[in-house]
N, C-alpha and C. Protein backbone atom coordinates (compact mmCIF):
# COMPACT_ATOMS: atom_id res chain seq x y z
N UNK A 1 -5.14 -39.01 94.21
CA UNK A 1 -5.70 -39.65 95.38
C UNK A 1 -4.87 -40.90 95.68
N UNK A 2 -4.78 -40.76 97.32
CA UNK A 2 -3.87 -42.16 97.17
C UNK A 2 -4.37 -42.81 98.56
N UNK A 3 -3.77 -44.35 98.49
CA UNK A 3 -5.03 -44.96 99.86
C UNK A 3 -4.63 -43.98 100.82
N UNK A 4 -3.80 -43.51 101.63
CA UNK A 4 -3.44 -43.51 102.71
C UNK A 4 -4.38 -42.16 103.13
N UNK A 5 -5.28 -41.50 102.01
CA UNK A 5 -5.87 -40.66 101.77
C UNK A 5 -7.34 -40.48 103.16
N UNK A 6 -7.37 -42.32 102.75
CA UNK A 6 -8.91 -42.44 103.09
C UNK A 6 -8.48 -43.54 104.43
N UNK A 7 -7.48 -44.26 104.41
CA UNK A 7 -7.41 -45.82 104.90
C UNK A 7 -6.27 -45.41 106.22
N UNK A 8 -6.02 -45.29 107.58
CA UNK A 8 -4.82 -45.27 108.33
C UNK A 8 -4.66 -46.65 109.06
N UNK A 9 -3.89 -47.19 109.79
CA UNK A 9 -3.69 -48.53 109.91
C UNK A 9 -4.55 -47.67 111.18
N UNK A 10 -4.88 -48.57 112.03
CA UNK A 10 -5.79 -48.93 113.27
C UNK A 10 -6.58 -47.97 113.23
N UNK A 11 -7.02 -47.21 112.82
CA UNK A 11 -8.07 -46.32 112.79
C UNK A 11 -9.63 -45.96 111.63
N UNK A 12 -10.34 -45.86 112.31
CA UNK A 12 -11.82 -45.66 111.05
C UNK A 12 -11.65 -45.00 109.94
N UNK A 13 -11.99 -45.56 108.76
CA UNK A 13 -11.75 -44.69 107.40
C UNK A 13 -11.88 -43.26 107.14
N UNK A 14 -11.29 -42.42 107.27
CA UNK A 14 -11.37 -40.79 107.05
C UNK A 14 -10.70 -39.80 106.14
N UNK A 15 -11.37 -39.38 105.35
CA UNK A 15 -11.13 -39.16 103.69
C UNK A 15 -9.99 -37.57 104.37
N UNK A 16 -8.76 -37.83 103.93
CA UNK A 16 -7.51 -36.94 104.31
C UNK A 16 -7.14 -36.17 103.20
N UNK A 17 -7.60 -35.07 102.88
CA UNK A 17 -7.07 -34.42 102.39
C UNK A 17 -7.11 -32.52 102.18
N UNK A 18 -6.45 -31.87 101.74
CA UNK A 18 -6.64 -30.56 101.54
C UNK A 18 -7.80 -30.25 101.21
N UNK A 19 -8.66 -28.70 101.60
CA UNK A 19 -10.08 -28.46 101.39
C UNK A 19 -10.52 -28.70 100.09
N UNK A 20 -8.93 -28.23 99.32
CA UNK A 20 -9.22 -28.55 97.60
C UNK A 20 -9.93 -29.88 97.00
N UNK A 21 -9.19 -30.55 97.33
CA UNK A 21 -9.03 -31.97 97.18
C UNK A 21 -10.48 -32.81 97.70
N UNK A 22 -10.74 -32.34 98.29
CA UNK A 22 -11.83 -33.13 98.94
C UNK A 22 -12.85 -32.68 98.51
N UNK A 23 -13.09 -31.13 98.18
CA UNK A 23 -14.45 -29.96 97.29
C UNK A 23 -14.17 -31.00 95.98
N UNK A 24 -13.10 -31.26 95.11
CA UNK A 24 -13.04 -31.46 93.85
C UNK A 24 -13.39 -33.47 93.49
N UNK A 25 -13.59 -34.08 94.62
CA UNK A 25 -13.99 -35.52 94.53
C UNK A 25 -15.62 -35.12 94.72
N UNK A 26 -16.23 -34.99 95.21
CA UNK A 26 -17.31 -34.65 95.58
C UNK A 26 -18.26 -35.41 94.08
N UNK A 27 -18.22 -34.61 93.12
CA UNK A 27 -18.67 -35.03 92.04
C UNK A 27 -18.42 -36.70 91.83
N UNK A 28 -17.11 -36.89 91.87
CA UNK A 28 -16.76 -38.25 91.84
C UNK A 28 -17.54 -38.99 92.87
N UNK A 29 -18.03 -38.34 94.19
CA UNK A 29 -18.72 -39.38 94.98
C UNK A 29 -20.16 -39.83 94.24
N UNK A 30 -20.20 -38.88 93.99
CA UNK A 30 -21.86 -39.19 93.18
C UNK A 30 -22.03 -40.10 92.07
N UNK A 31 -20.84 -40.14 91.12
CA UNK A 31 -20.66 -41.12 90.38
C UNK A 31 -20.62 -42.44 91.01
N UNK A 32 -19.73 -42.74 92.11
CA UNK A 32 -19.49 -43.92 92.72
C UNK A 32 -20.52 -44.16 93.37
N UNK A 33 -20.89 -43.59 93.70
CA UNK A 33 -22.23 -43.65 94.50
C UNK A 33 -23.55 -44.38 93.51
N UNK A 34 -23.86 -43.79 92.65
CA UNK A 34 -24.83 -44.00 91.53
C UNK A 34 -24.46 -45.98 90.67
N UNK A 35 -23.30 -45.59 90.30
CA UNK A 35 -22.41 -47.06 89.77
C UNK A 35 -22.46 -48.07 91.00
N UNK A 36 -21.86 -47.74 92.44
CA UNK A 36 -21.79 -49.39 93.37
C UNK A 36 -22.60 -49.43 94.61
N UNK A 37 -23.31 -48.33 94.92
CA UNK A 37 -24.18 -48.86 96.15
C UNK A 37 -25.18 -49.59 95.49
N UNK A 38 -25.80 -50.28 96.15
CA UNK A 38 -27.35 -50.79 96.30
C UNK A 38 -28.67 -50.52 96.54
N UNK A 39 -29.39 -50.55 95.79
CA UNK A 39 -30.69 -49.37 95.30
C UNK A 39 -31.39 -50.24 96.00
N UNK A 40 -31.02 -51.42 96.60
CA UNK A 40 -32.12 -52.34 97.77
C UNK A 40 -32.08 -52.12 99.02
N UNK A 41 -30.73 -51.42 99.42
CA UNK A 41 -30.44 -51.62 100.99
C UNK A 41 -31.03 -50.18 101.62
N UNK A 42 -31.83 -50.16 102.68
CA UNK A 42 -31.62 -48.44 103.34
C UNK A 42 -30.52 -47.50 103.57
N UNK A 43 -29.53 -48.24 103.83
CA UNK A 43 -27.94 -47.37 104.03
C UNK A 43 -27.59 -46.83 102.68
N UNK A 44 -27.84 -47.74 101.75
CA UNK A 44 -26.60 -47.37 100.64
C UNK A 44 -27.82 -46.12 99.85
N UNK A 45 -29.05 -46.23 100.17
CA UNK A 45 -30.42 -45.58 99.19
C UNK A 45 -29.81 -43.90 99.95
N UNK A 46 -29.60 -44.01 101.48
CA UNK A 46 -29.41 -42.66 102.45
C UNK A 46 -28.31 -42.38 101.56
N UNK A 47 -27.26 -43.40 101.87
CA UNK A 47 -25.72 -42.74 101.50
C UNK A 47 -25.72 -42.13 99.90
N UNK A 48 -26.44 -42.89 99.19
CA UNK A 48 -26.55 -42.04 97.70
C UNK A 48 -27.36 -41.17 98.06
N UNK A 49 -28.04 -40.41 98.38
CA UNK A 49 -29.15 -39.32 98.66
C UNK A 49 -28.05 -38.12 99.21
N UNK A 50 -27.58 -38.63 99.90
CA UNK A 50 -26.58 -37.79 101.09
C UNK A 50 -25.61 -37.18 100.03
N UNK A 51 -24.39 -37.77 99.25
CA UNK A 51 -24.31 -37.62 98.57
C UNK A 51 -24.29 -36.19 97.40
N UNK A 52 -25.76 -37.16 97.21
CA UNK A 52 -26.36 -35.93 95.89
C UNK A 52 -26.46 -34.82 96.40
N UNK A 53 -26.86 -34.72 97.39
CA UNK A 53 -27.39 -33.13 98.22
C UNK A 53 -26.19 -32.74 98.27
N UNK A 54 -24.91 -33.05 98.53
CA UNK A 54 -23.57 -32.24 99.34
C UNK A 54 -23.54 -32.12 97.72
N UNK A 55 -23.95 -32.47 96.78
CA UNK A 55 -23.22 -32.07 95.32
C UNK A 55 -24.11 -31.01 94.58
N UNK A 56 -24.79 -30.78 95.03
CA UNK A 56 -26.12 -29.87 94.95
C UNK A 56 -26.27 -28.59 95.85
N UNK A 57 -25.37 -28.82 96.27
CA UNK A 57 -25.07 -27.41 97.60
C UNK A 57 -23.44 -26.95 97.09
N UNK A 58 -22.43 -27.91 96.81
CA UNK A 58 -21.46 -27.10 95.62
C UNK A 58 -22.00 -26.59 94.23
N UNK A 59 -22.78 -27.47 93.66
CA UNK A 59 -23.40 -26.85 92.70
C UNK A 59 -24.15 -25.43 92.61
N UNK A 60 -24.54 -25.44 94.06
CA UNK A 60 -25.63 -23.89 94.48
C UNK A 60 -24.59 -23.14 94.20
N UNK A 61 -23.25 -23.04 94.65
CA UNK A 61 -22.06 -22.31 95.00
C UNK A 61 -21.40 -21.41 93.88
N UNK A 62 -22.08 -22.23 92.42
CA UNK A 62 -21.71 -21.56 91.30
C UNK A 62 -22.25 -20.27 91.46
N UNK A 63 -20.99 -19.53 90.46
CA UNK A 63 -21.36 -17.92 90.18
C UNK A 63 -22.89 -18.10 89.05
N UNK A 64 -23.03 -19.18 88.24
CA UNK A 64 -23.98 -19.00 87.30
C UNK A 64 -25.36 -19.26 87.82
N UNK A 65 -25.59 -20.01 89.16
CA UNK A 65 -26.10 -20.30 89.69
C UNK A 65 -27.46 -18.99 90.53
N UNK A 66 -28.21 -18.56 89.65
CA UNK A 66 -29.05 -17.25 90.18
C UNK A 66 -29.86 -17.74 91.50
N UNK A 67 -30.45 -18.47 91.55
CA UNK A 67 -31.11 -19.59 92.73
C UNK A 67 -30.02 -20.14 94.16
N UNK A 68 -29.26 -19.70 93.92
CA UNK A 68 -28.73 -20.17 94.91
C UNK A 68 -28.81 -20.59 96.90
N UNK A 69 -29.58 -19.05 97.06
CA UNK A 69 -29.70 -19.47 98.19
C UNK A 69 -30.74 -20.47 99.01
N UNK A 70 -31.94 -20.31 98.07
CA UNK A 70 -32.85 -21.55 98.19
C UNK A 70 -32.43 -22.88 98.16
N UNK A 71 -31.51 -23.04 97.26
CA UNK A 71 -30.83 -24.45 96.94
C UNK A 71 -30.21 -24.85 97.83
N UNK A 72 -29.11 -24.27 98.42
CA UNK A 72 -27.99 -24.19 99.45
C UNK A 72 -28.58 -24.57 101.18
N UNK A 73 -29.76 -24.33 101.00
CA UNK A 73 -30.31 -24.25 102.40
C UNK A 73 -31.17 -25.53 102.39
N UNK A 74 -31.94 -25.69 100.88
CA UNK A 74 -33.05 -26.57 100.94
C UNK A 74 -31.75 -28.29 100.99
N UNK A 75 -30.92 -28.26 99.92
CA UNK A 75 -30.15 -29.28 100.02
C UNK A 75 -29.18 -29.62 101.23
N UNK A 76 -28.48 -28.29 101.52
CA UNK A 76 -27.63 -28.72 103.20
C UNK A 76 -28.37 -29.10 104.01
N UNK A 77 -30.01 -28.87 104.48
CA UNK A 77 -30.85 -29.93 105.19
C UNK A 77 -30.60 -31.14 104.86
N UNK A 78 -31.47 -31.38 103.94
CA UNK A 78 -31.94 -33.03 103.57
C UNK A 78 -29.96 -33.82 103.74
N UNK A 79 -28.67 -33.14 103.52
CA UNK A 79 -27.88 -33.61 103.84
C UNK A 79 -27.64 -34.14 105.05
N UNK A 80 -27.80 -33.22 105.97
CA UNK A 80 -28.34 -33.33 107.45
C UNK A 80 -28.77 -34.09 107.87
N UNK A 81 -30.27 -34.35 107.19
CA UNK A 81 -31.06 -35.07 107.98
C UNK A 81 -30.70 -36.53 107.53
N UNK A 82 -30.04 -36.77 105.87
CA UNK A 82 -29.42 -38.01 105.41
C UNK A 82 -28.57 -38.16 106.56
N UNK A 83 -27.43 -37.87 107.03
CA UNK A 83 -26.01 -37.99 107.34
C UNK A 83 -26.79 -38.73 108.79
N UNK A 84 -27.94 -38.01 109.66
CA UNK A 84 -28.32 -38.09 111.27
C UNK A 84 -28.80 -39.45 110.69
N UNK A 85 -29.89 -39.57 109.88
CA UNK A 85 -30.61 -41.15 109.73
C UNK A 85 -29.56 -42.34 109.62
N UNK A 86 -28.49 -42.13 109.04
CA UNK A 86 -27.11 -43.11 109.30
C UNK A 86 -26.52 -43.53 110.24
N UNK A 87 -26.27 -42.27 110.96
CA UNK A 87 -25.75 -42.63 112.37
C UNK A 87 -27.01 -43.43 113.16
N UNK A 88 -28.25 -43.19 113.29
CA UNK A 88 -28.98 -43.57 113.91
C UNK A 88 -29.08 -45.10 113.45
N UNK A 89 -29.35 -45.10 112.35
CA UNK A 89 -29.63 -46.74 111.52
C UNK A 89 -28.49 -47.53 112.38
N UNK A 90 -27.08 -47.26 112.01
CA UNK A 90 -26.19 -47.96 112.42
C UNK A 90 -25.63 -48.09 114.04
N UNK A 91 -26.67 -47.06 114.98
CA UNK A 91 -26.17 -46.58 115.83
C UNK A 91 -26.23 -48.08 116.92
N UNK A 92 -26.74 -49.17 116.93
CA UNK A 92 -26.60 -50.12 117.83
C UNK A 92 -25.54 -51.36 117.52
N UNK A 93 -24.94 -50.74 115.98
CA UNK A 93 -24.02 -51.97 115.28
C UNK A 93 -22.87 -51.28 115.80
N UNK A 94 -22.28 -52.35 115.94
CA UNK A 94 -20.36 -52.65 116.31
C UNK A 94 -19.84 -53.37 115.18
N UNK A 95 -20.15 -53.01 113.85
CA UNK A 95 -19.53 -52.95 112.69
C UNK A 95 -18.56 -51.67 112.13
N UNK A 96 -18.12 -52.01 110.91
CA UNK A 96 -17.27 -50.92 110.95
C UNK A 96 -17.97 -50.07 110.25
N UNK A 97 -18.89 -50.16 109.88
CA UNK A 97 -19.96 -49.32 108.95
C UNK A 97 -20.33 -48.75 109.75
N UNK A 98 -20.58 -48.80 111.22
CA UNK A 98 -21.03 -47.70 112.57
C UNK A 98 -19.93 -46.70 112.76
N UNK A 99 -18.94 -46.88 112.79
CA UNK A 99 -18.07 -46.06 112.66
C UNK A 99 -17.82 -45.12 111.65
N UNK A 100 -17.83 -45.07 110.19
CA UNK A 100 -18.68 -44.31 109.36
C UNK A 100 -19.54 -43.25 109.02
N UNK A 101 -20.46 -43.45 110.15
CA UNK A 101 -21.30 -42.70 110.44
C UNK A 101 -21.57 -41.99 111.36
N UNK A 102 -20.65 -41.44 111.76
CA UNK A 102 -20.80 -40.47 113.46
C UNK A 102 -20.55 -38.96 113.29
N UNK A 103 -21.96 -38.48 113.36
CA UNK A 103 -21.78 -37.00 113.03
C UNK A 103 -20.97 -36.19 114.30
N UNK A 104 -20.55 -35.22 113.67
CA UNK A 104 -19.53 -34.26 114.35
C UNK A 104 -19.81 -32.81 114.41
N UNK A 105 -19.42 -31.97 115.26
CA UNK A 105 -20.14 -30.73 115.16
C UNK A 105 -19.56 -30.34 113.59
N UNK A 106 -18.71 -30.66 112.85
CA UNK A 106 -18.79 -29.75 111.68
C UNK A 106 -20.41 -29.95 111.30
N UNK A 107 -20.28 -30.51 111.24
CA UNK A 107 -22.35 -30.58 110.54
C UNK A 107 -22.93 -29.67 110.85
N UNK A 108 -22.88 -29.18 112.04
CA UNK A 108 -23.64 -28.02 112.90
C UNK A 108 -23.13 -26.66 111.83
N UNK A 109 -21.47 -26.61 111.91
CA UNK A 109 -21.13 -25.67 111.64
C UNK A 109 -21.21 -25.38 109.88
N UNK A 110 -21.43 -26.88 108.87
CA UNK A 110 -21.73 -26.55 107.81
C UNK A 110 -23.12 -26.13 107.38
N UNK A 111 -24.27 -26.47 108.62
CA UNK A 111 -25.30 -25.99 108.51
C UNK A 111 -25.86 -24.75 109.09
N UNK A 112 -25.06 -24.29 109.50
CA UNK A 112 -24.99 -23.30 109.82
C UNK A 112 -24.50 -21.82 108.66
N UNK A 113 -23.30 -22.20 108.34
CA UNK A 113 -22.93 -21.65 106.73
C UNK A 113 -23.96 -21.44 105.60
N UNK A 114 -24.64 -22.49 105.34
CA UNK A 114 -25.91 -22.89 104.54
C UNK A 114 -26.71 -22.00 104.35
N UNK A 115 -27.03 -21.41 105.87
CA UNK A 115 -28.54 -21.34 106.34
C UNK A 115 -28.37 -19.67 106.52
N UNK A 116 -26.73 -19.41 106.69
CA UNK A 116 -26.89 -17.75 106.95
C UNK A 116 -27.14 -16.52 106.06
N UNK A 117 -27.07 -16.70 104.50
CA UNK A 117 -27.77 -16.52 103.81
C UNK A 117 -26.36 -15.61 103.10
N UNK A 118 -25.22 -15.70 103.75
CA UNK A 118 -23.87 -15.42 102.90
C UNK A 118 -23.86 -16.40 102.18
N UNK A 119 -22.45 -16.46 101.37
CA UNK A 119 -22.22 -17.07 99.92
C UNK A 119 -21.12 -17.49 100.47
N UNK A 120 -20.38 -19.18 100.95
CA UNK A 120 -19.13 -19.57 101.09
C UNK A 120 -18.09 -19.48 100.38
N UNK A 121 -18.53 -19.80 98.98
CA UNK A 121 -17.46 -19.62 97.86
C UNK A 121 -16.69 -18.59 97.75
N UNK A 122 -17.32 -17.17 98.42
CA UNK A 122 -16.75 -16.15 98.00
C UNK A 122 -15.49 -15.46 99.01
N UNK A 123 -15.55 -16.50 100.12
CA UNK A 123 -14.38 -16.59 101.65
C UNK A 123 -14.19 -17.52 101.91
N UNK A 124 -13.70 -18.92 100.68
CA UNK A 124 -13.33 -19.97 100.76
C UNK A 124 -11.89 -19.60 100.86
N UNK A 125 -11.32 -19.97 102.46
CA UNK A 125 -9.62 -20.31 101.98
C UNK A 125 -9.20 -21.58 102.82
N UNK A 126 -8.03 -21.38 102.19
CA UNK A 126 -7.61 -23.14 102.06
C UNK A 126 -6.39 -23.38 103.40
N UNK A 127 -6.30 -22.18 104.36
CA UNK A 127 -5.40 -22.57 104.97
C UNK A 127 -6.12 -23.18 106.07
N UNK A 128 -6.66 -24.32 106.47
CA UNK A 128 -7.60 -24.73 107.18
C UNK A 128 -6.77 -25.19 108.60
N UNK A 129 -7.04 -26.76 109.22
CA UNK A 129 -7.42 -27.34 110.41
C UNK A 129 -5.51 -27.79 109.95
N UNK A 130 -5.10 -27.86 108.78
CA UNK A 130 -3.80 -28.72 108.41
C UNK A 130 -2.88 -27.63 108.78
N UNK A 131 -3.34 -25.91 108.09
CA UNK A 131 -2.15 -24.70 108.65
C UNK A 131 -2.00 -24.79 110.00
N UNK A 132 -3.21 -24.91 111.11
CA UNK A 132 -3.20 -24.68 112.18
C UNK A 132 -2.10 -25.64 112.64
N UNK A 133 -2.31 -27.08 112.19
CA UNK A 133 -1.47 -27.73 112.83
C UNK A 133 -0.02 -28.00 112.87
N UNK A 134 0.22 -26.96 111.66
CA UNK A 134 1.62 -27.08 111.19
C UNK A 134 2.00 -25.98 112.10
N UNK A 135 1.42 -25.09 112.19
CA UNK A 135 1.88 -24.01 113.52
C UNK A 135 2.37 -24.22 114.88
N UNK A 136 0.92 -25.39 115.05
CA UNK A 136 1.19 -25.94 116.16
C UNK A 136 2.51 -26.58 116.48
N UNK A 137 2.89 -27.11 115.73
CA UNK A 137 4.28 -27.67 115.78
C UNK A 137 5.56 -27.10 115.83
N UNK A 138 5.55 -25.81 114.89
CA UNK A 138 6.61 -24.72 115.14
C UNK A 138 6.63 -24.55 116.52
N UNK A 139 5.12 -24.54 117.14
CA UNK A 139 5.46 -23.69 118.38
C UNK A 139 6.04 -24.53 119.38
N UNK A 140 6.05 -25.85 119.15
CA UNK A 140 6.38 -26.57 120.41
C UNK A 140 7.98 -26.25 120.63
N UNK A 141 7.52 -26.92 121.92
CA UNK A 141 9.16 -26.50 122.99
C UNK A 141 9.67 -27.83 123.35
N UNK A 142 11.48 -27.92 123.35
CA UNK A 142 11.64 -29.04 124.33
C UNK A 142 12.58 -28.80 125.00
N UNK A 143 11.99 -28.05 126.15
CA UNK A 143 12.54 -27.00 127.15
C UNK A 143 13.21 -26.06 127.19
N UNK A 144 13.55 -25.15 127.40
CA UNK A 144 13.84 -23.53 128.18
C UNK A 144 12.54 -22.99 127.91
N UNK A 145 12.40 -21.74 128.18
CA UNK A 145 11.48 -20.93 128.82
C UNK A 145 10.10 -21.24 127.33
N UNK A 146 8.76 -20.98 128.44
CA UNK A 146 7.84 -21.29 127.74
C UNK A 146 6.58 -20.30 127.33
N UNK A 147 7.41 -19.04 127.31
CA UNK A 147 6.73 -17.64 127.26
C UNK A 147 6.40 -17.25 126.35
N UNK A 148 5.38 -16.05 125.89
CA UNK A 148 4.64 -16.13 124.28
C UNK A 148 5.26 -15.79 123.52
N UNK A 149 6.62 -14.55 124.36
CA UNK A 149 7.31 -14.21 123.11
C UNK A 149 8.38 -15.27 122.39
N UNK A 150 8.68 -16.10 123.40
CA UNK A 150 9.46 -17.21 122.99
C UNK A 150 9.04 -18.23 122.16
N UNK A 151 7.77 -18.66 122.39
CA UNK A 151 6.53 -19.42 122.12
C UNK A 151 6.77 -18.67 120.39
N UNK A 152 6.41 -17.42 120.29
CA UNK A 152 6.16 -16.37 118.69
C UNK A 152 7.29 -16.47 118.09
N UNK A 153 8.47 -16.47 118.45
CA UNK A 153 9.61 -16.18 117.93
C UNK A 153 10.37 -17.72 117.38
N UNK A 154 9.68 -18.33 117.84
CA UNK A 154 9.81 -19.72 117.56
C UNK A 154 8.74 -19.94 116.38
N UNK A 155 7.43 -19.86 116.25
CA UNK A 155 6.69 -20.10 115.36
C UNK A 155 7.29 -19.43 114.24
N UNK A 156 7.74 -18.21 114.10
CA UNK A 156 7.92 -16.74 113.13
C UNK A 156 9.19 -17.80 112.72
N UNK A 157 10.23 -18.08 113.48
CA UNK A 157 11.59 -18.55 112.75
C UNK A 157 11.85 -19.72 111.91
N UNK A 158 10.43 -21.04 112.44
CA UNK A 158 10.27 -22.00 111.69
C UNK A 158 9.36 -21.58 110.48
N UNK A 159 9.02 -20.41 110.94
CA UNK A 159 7.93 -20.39 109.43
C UNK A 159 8.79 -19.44 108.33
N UNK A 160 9.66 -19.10 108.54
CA UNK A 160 10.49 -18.33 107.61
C UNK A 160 11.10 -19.40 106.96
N UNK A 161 11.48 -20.42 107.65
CA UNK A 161 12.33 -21.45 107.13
C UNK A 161 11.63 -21.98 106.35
N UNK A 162 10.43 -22.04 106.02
CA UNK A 162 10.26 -23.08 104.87
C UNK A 162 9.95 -22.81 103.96
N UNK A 163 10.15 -23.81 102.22
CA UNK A 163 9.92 -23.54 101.49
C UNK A 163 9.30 -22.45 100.69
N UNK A 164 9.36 -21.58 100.06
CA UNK A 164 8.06 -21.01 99.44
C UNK A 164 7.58 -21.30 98.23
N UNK A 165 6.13 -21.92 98.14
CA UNK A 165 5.94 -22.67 97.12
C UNK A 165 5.16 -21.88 96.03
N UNK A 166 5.78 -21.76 94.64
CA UNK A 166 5.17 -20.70 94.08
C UNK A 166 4.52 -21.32 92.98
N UNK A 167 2.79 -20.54 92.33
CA UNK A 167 1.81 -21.33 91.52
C UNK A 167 2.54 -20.49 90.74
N UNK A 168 2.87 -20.52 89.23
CA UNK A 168 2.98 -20.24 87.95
C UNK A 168 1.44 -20.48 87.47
N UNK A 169 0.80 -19.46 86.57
CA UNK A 169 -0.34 -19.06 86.56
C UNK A 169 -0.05 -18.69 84.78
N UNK A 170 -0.52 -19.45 84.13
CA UNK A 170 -0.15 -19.26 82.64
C UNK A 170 -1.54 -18.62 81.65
């Protein structure tokens, strides 16, 4: 983990990283969470609550996990409804702690996952919102023709070009 992870110069704090990376802190939030918020304030009581539930809905996710779908549904709520009471609490402050808190349709769409009574873990892949954008970039043009096959043949030629990065699996 490194700052530039969480911290960009002029912009609101937003935790940057691969789907991996961000599933595998999770636990760690709960620790940090438990160790430095404040068991006096309403924000920090939500934000540890909030928290626990998103770690309790990976936890559902286990294969050992027989209960799962009860868990997964009952905890991605109360996440929900933690994450909305934040935005709302903070919603008249022009602090940077308002910024923080501004739900986004992923919420919709992780509660949605939750609630459909499939299993995420088992069509978790990792080429997410970061593959797309690396595509996006192959495809750009800076001028001649701006046609799909040109548009494809351009994506296909930058994507041949790069690296191939291989896991050794011991």
């Amino acid at each position: 983990m490194v700052p530039t992870m969480i911290k960009q110069k002029k912009k609101a704090p937003k935790l940057r990283g691969s789907a991996a990376q961000v599933r595998a802190l999770v636990p760690f939030g709960v620790q940090a969470a438990n160790e430095y918020l404040d068991g006096t304030k309403e924000a920090d009581v939500a934000a540890a609550a909030m928290i626990c539930h998103l770690n309790a809905c990976y936890c559902a996710l286990s294969r050992e996990e027989e209960h799962w779908k009860p868990l997964l549904f009952d905890h991605s709520i109360a996440f929900g409804h933690q994450f909305v009471a934040l935005e709302s609490f903070f919603d008249d402050d022009a602090s940077v702690a308002a910024k923080l808190w501004k739900v986004k349709p992923k919420l919709h769409q992780f509660l949605e996952l939750c609630s459909e009574g499939s299993r995420p873990a088992l069509f978790w892949g990792y080429r997410d919102e970061d593959f797309g954008g690396s595509f996006s970039k192959f495809g750009r043009r800076r001028g001649g023709l701006q046609s799909c096959r040109a548009t494809s043949l351009s994506v296909l030629r930058f994507f041949r070009l790069q690296p191939i990065i291989r896991i050794n699996s011991f």
